[in-house]
C-alpha atoms as a PDB file:
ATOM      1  CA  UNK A   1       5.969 -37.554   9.802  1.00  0.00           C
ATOM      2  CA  UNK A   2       7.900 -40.562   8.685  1.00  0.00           C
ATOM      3  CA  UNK A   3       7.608 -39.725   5.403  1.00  0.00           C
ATOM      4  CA  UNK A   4       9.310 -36.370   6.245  1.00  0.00           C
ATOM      5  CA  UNK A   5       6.026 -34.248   5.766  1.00  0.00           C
ATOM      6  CA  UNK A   6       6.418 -30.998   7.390  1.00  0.00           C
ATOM      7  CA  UNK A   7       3.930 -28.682   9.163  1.00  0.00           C
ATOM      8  CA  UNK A   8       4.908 -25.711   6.463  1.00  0.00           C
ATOM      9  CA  UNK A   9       4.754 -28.327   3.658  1.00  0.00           C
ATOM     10  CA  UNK A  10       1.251 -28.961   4.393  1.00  0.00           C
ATOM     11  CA  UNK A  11       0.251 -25.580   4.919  1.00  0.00           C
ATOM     12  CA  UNK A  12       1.739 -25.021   1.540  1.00  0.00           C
ATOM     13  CA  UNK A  13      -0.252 -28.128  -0.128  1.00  0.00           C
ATOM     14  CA  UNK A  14      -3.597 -27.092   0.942  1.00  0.00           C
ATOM     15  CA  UNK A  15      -3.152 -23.455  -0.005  1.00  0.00           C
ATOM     16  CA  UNK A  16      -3.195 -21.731   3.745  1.00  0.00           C
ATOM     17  CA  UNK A  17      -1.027 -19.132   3.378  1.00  0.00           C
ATOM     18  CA  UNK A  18      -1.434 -17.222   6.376  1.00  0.00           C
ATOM     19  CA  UNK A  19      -0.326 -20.520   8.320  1.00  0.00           C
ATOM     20  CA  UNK A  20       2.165 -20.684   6.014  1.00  0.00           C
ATOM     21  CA  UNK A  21       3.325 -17.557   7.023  1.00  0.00           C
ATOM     22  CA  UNK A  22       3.259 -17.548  10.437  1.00  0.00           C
ATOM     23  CA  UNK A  23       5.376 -20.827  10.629  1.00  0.00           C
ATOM     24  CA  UNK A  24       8.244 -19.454   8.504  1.00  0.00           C
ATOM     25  CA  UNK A  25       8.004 -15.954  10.648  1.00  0.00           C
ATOM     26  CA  UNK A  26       8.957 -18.779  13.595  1.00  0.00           C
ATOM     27  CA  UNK A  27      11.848 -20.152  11.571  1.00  0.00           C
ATOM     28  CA  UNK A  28      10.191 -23.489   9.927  1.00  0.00           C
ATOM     29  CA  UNK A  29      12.647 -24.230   6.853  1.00  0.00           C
ATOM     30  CA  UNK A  30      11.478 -23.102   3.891  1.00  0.00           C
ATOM     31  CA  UNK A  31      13.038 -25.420   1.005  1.00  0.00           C
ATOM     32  CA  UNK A  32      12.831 -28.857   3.538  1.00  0.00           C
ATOM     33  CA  UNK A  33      11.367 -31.307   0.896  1.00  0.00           C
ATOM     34  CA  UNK A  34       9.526 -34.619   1.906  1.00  0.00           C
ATOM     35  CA  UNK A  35      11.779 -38.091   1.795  1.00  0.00           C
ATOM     36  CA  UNK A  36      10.653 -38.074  -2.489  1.00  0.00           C
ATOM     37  CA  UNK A  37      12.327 -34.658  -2.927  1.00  0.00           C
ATOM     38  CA  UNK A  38       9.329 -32.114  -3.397  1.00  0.00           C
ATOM     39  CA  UNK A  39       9.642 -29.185  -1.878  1.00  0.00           C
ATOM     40  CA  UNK A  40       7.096 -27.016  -0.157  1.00  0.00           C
ATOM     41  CA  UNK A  41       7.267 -24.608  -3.128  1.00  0.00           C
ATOM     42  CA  UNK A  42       6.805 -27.567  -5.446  1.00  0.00           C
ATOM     43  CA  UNK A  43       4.130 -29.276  -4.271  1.00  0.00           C
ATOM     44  CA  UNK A  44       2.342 -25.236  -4.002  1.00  0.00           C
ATOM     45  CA  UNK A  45       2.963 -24.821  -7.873  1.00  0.00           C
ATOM     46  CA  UNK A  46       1.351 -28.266  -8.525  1.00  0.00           C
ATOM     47  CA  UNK A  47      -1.957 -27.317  -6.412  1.00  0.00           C
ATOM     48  CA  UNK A  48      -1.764 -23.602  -8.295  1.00  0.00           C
ATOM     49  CA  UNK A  49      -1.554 -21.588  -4.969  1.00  0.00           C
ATOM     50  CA  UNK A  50      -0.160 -18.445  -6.041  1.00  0.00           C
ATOM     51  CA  UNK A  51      -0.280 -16.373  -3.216  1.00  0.00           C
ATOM     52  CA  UNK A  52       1.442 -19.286  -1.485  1.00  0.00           C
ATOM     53  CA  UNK A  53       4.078 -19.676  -4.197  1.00  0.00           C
ATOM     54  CA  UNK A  54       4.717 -15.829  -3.792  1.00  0.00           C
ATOM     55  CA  UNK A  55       5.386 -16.593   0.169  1.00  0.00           C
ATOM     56  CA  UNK A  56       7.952 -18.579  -0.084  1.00  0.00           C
ATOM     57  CA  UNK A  57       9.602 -16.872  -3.076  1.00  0.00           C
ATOM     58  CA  UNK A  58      10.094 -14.291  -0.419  1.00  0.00           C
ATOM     59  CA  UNK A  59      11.682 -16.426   2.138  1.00  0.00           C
ATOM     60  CA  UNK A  60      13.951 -17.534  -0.224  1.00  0.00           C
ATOM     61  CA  UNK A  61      12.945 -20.914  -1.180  1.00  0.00           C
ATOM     62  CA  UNK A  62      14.916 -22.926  -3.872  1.00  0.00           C
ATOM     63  CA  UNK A  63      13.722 -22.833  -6.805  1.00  0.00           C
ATOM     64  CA  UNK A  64      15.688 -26.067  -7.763  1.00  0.00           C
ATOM     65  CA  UNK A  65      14.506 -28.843 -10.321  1.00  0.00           C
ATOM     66  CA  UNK A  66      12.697 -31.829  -7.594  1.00  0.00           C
ATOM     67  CA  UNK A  67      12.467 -35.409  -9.144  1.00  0.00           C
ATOM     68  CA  UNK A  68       9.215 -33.966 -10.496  1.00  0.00           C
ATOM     69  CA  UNK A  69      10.784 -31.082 -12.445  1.00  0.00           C
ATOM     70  CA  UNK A  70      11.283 -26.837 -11.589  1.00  0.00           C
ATOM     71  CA  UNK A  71       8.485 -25.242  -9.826  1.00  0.00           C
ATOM     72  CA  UNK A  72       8.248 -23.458 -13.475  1.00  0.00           C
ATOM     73  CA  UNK A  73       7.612 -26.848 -14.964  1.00  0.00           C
ATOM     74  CA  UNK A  74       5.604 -27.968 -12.763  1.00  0.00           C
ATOM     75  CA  UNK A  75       2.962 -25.465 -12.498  1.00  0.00           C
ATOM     76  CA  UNK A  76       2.892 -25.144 -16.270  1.00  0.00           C
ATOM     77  CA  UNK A  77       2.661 -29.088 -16.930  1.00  0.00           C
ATOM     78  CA  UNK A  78      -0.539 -28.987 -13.890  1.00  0.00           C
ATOM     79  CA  UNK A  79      -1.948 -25.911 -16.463  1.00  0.00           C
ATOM     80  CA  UNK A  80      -1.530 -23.066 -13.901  1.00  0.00           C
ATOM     81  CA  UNK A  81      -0.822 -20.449 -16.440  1.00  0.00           C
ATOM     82  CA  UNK A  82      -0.869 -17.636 -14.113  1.00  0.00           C
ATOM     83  CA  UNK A  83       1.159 -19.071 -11.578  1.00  0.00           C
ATOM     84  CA  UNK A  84       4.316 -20.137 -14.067  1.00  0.00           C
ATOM     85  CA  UNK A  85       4.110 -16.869 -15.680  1.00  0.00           C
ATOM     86  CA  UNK A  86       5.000 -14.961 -11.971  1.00  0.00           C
ATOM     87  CA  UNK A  87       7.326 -17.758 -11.499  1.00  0.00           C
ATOM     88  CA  UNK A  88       9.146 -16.461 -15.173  1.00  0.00           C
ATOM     89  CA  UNK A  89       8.859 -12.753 -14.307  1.00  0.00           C
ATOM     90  CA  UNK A  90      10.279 -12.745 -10.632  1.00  0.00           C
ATOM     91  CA  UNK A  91      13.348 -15.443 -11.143  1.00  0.00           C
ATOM     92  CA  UNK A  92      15.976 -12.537 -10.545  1.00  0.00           C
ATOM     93  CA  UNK A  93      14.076 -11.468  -7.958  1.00  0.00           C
ATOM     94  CA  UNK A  94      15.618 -11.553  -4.205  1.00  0.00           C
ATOM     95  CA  UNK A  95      13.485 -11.887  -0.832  1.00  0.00           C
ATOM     96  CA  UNK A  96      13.637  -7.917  -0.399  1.00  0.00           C
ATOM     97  CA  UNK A  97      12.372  -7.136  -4.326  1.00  0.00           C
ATOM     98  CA  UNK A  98       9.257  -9.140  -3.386  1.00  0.00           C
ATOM     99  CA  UNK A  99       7.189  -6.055  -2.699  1.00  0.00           C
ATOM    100  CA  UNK A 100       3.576  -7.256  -3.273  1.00  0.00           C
ATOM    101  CA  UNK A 101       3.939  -9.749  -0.372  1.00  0.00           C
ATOM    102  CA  UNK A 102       6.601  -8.193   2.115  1.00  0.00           C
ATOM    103  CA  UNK A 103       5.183  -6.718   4.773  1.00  0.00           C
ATOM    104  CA  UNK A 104       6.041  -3.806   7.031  1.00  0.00           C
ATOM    105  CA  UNK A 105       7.844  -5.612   9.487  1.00  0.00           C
ATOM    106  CA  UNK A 106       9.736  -8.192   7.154  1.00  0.00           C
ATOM    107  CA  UNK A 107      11.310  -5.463   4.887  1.00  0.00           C
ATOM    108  CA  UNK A 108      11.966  -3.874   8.230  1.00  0.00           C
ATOM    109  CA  UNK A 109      13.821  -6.868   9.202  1.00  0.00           C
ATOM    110  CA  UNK A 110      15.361  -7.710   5.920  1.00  0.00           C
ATOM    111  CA  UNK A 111      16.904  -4.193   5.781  1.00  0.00           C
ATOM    112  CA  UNK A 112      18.640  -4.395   8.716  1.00  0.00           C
ATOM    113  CA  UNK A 113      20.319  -7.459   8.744  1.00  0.00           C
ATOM    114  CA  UNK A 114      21.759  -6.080   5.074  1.00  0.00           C
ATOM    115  CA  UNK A 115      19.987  -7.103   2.410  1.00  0.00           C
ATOM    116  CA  UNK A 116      21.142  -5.448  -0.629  1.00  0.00           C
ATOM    117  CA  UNK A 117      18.878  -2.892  -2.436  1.00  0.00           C
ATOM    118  CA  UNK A 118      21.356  -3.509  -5.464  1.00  0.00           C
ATOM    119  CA  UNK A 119      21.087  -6.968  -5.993  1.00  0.00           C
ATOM    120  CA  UNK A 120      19.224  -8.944  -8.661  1.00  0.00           C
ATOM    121  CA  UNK A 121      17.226  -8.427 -11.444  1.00  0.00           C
ATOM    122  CA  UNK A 122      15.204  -6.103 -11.522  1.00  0.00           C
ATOM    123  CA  UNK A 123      16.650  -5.048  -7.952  1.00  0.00           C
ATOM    124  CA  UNK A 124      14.321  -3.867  -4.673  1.00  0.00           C
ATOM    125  CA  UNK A 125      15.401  -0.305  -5.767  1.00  0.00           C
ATOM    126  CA  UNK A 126      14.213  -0.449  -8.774  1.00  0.00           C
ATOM    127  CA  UNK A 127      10.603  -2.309  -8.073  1.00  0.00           C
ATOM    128  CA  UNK A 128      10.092   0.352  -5.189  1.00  0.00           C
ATOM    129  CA  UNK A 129      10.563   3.226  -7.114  1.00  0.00           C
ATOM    130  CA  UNK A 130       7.481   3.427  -8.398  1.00  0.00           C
ATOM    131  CA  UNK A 131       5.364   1.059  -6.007  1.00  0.00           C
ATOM    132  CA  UNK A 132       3.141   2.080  -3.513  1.00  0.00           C
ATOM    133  CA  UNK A 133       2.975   0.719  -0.055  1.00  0.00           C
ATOM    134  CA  UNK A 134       4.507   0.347   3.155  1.00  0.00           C
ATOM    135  CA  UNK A 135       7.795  -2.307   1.801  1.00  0.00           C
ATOM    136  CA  UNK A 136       8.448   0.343  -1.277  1.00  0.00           C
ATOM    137  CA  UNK A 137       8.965   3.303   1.008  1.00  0.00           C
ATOM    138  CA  UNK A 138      10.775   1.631   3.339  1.00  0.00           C
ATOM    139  CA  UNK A 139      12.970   0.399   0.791  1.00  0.00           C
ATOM    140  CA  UNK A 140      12.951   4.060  -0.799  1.00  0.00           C
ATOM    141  CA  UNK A 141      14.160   5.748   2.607  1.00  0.00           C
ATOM    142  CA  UNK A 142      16.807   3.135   2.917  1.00  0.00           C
ATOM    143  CA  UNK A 143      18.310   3.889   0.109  1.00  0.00           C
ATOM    144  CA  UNK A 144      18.334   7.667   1.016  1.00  0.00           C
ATOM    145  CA  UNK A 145      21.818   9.168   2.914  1.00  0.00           C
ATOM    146  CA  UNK A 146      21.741   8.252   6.773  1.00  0.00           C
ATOM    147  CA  UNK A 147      19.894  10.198   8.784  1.00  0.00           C
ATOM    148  CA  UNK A 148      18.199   9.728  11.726  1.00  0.00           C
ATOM    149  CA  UNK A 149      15.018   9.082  10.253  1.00  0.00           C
ATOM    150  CA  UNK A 150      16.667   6.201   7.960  1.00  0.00           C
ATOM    151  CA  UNK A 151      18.917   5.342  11.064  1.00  0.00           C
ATOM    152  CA  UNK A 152      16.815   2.182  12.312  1.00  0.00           C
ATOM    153  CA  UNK A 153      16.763   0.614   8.529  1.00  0.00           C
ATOM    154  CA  UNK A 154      20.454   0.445   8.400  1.00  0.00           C
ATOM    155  CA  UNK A 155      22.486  -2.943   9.269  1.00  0.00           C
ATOM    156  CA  UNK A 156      23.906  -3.218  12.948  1.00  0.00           C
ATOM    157  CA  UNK A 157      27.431  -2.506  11.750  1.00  0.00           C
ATOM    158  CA  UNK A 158      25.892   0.686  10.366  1.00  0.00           C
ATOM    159  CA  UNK A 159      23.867   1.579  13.278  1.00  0.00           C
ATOM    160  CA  UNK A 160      26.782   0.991  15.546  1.00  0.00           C
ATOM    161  CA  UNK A 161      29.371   2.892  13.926  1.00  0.00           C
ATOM    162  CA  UNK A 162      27.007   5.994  13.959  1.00  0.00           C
ATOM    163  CA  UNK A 163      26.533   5.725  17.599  1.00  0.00           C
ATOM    164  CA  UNK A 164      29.890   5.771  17.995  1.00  0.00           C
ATOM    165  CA  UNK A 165      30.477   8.780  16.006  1.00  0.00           C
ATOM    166  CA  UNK A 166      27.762  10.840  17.843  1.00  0.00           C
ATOM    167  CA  UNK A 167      28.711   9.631  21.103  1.00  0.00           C
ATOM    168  CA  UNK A 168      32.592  11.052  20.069  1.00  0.00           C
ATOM    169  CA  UNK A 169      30.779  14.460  18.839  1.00  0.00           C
ATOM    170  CA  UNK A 170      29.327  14.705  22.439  1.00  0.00           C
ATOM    171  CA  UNK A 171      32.443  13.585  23.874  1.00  0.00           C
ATOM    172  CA  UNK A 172      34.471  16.395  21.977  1.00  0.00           C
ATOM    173  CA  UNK A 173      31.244  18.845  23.287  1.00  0.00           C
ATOM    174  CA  UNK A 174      31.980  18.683  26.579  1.00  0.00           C
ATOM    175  CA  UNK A 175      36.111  18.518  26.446  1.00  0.00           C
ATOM    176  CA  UNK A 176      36.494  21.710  24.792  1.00  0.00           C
ATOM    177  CA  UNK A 177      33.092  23.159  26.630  1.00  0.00           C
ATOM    178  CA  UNK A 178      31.142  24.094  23.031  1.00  0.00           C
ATOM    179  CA  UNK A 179      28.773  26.710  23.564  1.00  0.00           C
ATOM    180  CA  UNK A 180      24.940  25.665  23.427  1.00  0.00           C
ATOM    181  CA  UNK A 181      24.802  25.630  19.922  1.00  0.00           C
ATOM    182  CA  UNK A 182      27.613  23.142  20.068  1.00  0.00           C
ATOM    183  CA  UNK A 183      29.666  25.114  17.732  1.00  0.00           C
ATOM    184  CA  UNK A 184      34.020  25.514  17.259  1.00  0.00           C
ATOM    185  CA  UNK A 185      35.117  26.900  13.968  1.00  0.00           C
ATOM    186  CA  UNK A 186      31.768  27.806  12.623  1.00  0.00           C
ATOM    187  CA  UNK A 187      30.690  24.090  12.531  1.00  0.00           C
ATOM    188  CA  UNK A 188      27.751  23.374  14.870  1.00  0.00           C
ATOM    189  CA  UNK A 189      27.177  19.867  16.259  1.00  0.00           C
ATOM    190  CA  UNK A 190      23.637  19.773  14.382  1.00  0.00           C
ATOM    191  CA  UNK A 191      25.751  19.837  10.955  1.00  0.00           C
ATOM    192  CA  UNK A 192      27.809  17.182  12.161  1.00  0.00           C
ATOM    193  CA  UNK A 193      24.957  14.743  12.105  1.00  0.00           C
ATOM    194  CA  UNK A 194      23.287  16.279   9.193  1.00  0.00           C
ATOM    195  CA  UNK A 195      26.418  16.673   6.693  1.00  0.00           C
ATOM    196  CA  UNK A 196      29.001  14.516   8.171  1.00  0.00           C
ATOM    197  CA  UNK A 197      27.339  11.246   8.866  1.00  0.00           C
ATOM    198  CA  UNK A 198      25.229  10.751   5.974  1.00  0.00           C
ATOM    199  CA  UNK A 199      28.478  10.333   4.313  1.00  0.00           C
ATOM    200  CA  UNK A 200      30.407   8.652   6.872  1.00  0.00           C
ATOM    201  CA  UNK A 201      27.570   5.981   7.388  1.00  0.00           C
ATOM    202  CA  UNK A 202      26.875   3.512   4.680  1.00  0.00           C
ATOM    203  CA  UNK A 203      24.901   0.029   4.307  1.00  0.00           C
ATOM    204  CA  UNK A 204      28.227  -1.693   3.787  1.00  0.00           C
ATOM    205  CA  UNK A 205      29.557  -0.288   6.504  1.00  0.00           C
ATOM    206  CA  UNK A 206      31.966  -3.119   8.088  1.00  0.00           C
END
């Protein structure tokens, strides 16, 4: 629109949060504000759409003051007490510590494209040790030594240099004709994978 009012801005001023949702899962920019400077997150806090406000806290939106104030302010000067008290307890949060919203496949995707389970205050790790549900125990396994269950959670880097290291364990298998356990020297090919890369392969693997 003219006026530079976006199909996620909308969604976000009427309170539809699964729209909301699905048009940030296709890329829509989550802090564009309108030609006056509000911001979909802004204009969510003044309507008091929490579960909204919690969306796009997870995508990362800006939490920047608009001409019309903080999305704190805001939502406390429009008397949505609930609202700028979530907006006070999750301001260290990052998109991966946002546990109650995150689903499955979005701390799936956030984990391997590296986002840090160390970062921010409190930090994912530390909300998903004690939660329950699907994002906590991803984020829980993740945070566990590779393995091959915890292989597709790891960055690309990651994933790639452990390919590369099993794919040289086979290689050395067949040059020097292992037996079938895959064993030389007492160390079988089973505890190279089980002993050797889980300390070999890291998150911030380069």
């Amino acid at each position: 629109m003219s006026d530079g009012t976006t199909p996620l801005y909308m969604a976000c001023q009427n309170g539809y949060v699964e729209c909301a949702g699905l048009l940030l899962e296709a890329g829509a920019s989550v802090s564009q504000a309108r030609n006056n400077g509000v911001t979909p997150l802004s204009m969510a806090c003044h309507q008091g759409h929490l579960e909204v406000a919690k969306l796009l806290s997870s995508y990362g939106a800006s939490r920047a003051a608009t001409p019309f104030g903080t999305p704190e302010e805001v939502a406390t000067e429009e008397g949505h007490a609930d609202l700028a008290a979530w907006l006070v307890a999750s301001r260290g949060w990052t998109p991966l510590a946002h546990l109650e919203t995150l689903t499955a496949a979005r701390a799936t995707s956030l984990l391997r494209s590296g986002a840090s389970l160390h970062e921010g205050e409190p930090t994912p790790l530390r909300r998903a040790a004690g939660g329950e549900g699907e994002a906590a125990a991803l984020i829980r396994r993740a945070a566990a030594p590779w393995s091959p269950a915890s292989h597709s959670l790891f960055p690309a880097a990651a994933r790639a240099r452990a390919a590369l290291l099993v794919l040289s364990l086979y290689e050395i298998h067949e040059r020097y004709h292992l037996d079938s356990a895959g064993s030389t020297n007492g160390i079988a090919a089973r505890d190279f994978v089980t002993c050797v890369l889980r300390f070999a392969i890291t998150r911030e693997t380069e």
